[in-house]
Protein backbone atom coordinates (compact mmCIF):
# COMPACT_ATOMS: atom_id res chain seq x y z
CA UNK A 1 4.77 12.27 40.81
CA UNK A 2 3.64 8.76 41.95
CA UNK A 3 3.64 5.47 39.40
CA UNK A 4 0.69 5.77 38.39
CA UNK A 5 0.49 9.46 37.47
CA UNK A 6 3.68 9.35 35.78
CA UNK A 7 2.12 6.56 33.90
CA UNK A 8 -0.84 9.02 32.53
CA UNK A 9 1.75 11.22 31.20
CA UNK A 10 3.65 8.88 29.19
CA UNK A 11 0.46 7.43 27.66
CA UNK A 12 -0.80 11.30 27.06
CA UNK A 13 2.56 11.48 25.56
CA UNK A 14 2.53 8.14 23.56
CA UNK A 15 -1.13 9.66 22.37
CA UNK A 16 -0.38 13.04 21.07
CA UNK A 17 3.16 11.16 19.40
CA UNK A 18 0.72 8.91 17.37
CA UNK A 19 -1.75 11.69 16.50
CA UNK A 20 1.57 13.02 14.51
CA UNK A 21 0.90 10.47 12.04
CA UNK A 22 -1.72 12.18 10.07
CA UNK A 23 -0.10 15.36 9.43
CA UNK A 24 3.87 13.85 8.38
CA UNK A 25 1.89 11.72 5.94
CA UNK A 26 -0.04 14.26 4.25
CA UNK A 27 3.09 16.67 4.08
CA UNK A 28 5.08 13.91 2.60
CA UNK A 29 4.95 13.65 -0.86
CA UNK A 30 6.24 9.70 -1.05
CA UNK A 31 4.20 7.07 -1.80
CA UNK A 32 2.74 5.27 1.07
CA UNK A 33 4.72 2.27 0.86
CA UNK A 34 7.85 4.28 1.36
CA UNK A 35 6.62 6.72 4.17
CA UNK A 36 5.98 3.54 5.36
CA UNK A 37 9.49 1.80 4.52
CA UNK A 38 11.06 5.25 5.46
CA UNK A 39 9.78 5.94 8.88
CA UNK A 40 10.41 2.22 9.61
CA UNK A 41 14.29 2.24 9.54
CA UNK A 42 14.27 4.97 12.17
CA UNK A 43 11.52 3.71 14.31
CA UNK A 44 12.88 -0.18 14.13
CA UNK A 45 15.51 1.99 15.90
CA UNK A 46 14.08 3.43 18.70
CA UNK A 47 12.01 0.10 19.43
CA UNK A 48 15.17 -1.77 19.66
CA UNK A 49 16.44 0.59 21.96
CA UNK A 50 14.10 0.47 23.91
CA UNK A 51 13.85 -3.22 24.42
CA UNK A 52 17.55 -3.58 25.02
CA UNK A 53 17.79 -0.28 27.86
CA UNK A 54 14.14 -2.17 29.58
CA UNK A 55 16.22 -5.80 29.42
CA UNK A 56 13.12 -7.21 27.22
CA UNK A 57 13.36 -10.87 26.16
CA UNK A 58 12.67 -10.81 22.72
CA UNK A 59 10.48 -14.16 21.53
CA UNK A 60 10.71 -15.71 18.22
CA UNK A 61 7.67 -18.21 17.51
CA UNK A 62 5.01 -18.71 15.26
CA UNK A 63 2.47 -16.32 17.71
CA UNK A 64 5.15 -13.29 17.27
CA UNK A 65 5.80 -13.99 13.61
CA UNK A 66 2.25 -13.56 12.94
CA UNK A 67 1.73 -10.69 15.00
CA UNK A 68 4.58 -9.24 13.06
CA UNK A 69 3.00 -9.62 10.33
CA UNK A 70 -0.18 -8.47 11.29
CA UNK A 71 1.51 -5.24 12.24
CA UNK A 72 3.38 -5.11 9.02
CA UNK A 73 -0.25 -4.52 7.07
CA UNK A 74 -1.27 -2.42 10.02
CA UNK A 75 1.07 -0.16 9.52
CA UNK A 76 0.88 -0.23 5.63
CA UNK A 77 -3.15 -0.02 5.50
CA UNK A 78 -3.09 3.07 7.97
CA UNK A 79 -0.55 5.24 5.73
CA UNK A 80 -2.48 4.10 2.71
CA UNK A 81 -5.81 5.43 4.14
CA UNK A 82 -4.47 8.89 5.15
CA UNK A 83 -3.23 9.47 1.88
CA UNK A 84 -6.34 7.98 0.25
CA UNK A 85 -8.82 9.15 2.67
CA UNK A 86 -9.61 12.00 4.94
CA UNK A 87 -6.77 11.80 8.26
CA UNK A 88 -10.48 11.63 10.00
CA UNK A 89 -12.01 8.40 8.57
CA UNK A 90 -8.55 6.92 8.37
CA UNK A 91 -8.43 7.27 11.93
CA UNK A 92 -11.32 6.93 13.55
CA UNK A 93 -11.91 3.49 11.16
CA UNK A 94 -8.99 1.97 12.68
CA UNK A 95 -9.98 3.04 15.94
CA UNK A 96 -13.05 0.45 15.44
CA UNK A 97 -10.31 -2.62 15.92
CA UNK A 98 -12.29 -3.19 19.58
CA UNK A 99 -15.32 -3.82 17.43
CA UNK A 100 -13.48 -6.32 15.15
CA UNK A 101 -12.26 -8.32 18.13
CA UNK A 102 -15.76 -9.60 19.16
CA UNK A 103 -16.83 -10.81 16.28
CA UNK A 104 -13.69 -12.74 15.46
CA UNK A 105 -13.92 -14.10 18.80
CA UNK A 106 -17.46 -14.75 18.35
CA UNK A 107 -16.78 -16.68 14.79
CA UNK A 108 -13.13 -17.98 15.65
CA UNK A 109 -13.20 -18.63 19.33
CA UNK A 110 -17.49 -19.51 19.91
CA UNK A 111 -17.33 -16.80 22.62
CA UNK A 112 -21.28 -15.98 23.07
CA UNK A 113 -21.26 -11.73 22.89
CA UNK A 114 -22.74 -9.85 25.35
CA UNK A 115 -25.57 -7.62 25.04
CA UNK A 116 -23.24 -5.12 25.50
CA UNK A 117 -20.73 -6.22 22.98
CA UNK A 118 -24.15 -5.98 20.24
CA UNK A 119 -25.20 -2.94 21.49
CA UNK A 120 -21.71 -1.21 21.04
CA UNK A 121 -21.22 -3.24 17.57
CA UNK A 122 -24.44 -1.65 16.22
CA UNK A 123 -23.46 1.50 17.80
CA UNK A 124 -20.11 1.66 15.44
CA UNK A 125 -21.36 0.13 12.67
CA UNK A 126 -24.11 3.02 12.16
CA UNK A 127 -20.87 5.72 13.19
CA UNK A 128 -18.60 4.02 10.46
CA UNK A 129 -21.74 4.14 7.82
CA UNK A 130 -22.19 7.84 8.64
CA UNK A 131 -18.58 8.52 8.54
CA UNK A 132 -17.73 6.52 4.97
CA UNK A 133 -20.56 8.38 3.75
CA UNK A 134 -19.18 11.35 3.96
CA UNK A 135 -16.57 10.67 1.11
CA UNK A 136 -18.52 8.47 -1.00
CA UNK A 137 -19.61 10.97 -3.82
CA UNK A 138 -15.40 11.92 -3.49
CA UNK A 139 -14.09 8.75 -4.69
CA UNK A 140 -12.96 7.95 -1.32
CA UNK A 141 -14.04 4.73 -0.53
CA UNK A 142 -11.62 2.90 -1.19
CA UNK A 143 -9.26 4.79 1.35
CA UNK A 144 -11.86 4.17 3.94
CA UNK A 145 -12.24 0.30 3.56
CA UNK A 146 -8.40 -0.03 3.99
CA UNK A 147 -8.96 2.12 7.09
CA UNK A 148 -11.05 -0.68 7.70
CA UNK A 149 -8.79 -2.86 7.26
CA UNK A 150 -6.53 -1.66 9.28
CA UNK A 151 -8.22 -2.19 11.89
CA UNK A 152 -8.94 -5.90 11.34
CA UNK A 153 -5.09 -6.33 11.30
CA UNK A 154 -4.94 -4.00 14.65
CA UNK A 155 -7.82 -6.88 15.81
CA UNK A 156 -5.53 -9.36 15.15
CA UNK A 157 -2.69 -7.65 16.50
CA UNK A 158 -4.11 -6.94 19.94
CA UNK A 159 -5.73 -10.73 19.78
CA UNK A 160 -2.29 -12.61 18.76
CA UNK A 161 -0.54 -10.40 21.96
CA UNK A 162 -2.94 -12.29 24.41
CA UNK A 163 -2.32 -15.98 23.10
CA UNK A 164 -0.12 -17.57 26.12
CA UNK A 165 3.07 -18.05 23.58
CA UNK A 166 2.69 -13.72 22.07
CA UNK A 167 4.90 -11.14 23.11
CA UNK A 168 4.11 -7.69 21.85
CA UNK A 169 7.06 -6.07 22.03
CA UNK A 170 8.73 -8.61 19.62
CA UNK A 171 5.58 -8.72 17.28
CA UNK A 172 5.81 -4.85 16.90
CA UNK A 173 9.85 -4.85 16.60
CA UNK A 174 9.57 -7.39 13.72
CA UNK A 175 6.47 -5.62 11.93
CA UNK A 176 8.04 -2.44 11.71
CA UNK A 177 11.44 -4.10 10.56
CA UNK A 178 9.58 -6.46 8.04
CA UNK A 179 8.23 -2.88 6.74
CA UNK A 180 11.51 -1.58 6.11
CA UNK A 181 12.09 -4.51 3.77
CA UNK A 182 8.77 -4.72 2.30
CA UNK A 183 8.95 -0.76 1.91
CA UNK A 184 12.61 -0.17 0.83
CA UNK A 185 12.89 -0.14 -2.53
CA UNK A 186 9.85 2.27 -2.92
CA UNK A 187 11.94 4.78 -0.61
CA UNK A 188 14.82 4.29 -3.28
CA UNK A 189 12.74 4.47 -6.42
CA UNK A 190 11.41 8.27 -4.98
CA UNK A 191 11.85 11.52 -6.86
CA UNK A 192 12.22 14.00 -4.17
CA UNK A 193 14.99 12.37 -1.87
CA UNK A 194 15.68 16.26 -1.12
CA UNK A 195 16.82 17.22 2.93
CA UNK A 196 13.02 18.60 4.08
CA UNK A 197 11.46 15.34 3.01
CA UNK A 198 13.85 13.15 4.26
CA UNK A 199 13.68 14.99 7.97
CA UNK A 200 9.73 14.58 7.65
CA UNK A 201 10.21 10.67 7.11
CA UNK A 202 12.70 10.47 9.89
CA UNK A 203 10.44 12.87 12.12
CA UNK A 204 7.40 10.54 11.34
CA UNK A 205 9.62 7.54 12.55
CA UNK A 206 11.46 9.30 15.26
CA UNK A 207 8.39 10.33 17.16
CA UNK A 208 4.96 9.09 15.84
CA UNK A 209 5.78 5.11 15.63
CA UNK A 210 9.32 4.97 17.66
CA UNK A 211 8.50 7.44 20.55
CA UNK A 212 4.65 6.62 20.37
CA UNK A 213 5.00 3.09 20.78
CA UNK A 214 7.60 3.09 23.52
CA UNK A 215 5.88 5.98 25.35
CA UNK A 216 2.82 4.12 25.59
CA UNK A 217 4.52 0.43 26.37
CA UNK A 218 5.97 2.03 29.36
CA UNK A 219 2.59 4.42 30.39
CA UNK A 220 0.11 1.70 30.16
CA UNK A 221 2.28 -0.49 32.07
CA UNK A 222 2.70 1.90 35.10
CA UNK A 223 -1.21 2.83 35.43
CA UNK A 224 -4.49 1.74 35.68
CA UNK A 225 -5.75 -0.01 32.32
CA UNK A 226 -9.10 1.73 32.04
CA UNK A 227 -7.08 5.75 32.60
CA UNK A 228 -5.36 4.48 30.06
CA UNK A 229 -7.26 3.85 27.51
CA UNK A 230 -9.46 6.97 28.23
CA UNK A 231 -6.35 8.97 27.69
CA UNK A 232 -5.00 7.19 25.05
CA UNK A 233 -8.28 8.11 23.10
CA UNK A 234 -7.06 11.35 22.72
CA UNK A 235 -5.34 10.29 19.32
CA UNK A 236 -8.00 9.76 17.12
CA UNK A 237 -9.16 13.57 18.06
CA UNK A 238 -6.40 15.07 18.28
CA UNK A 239 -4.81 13.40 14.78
CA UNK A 240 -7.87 15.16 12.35
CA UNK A 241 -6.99 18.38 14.38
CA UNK A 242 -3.56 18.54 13.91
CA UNK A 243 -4.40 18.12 10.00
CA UNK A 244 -6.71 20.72 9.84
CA UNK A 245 -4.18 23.20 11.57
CA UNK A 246 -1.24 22.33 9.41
CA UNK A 247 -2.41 20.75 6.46
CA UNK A 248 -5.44 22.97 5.56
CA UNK A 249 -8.16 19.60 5.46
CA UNK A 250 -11.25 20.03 7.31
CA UNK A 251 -13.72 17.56 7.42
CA UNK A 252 -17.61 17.41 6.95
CA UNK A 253 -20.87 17.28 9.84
CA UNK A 254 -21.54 13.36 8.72
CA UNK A 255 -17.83 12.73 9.62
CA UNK A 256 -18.11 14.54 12.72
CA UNK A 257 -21.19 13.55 13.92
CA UNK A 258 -20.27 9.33 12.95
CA UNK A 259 -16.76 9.75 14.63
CA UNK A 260 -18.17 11.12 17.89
CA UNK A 261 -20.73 7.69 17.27
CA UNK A 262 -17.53 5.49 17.08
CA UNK A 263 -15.04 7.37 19.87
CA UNK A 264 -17.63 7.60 22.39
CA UNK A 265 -19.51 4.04 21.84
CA UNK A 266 -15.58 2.30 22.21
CA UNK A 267 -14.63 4.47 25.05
CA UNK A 268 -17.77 3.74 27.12
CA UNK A 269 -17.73 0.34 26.20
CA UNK A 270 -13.98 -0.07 27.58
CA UNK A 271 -15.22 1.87 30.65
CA UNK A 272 -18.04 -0.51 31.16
CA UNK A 273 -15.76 -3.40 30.54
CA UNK A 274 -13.14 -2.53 33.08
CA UNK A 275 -15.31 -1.78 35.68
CA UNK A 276 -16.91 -5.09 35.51
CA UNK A 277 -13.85 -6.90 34.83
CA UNK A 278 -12.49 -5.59 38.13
C-alpha cells in the first residue's frame, strides 16, 4: 500500500472513530460537562502520545492558547448538542464550520467572497433552516444553536491553525487538557461512577477524540487534501447511523432532506475549491 493510500485508510479510520461520538454520549448517562471532562483525561493521553512517538514540537503562544481554547468550547458545545439535540442536527450543524469561515473572513479579514462562497452559504443556510426545523415543536432548539455554535468555535479552530505563529497539534493537546480541568469536578460530583459507565467514558476518549484525532493528523498528512476531506465526510453520516442502530433514535424527512442540503453543498464546495486551488 503506497503513501497515499495508506493515508485514505487512516482518515477512513479517523472518520468512523469520530462518528463514535454520538452513540457513547447518548449511552452515557453523565452530564455533558463530565462526558466531556471524562473522555478528556484519556484522550489528553493518547494525543500526548502521539506527539511525543511523531517527535512534534509542541508551541506555546498566544495563537495556540486561543486555539486551545477554542477547542475547549468545541468540544463542550458538541457533547451538549447530542444530548440536547438529535446526534443528526448536532452533527451535521457543526459540520457547517466551512460556512462560518467565510463570513468571518469576510467581516474580520475584508476578504471579498466568491460567488461560490454565496452560493454554498445560501445553500447551508436553507439545509440548517430545514434541519432545526425539524425539532422546533420538540423543544430542541436550543440543542441545535449550540450545535451551531460549535461550529463557530470549529471556524475558529481551523482559522487560528493557519495564522503563521498556530500549531494544531498543541491547540488540540491543550483544549482537550483544559477540558479535563474545566470538566473534572462534574465527573466527581456523578451518581453512577459504576464499571460500565466508566468503560463508556474511557471508550469515548480512547477511540472517538484520542484515536480519531491522531488517525486523521497522520491520514490527511500522507494524502491528497481534497480525498481527504471527501472521506473524512463520512462522519457526519455515519454518526446519526450508528445512533439509530444502537441507541434506538431515528430522525425525521426535514432532517434528512436539510442534512443531505448541508453534506453535499460543503463537500462540493471543497471539491470545487481544491481543484481550483491546484
Amino acid at each position: 500500500m503506497n503513501g497515499k493510500n495508506s493515508g485514505l485508510v487512516y482518515v477512513l479510520l479517523g472518520a468512523i472513530a469520530f462518528s463514535l461520538g454520538g452513540v457513547f454520549v447518548k449511552l452515557i448517562p453523565w452530564e455533558p460537562l463530565a462526558i466531556n471532562g471524562g473522555r478528556c483525561i484519556f484522550s489528553s493521553l493518547i494525543i500526548y502520545a502521539y506527539i511525543r512517538i511523531s517527535g512534534h514540537k509542541l508551541v506555546f503562544n498566544k495563537t495556540v492558547v486561543a486555539g486551545g481554547l477554542c477547542v475547549a468550547a468545541m468540544l463542550i458545545c458538541y457533547v451538549a448538542s447530542m444530548k440536547m439535540t438529535s446526534a443528526a442536527n448536532g452533527i451535521v450543524l457543526e459540520y457547517t464550520a466551512p460556512i462560518f469561515i467565510i463570513i468571518f473572513e469576510a467581516f474580520i479579514f475584508k476578504k471579498k467572497p466568491s460567488r461560490l462562497d454565496i452560493l454554498v452559504c445560501l445553500a447551508v443556510f436553507i439545509g440548517i433552516c430545514i434541519v432545526v426545523s425539524e425539532g422546533l415543536g420538540q423543544g430542541k432548539l436550543a440543542g441545535d444553536m449550540i450545535a451551531l455554535l460549535s461550529g463557530v468555535f470549529y471556524a475558529f479552530t481551523i482559522m487560528l491553525n493557519d495564522f503563521e505563529t498556530g500549531d494544531s497539534l498543541s491547540s488540540v493537546l491543550l483544549g482537550h487538557v483544559l477540558t479535563v480541568f474545566i470538566g473534572l469536578p462534574a465527573v466527581i460530583s456523578q451518581a453512577d461512577h459504576s464499571i460500565g459507565v466508566l468503560l463508556l467514558v474511557a471508550c469515548l476518549g480512547i477511540f472517538q477524540a484520542g484515536a480519531g484525532y491522531t488517525l486523521l493528523t497522520v491520514g490527511l498528512k500522507k494524502c491528497e487534501p481534497l480525498a481527504g476531506s471527501l472521506v473524512a465526510s463520512i462522519e457526519p453520516v455515519l454518526n446519526p447511523i450508528l445512533v439509530a442502530l444502537f441507541y434506538g433514535e431515528y430522525v425525521g424527512i426535514r432532517t434528512i432532506v436539510g442534512a443531505f442540503i448541508v453534506i453535499v453543498s460543503i463537500a462540493l464546495y471543497n471539491i470545487i475549491s481544491l481543484k481550483r486551488s491546484r
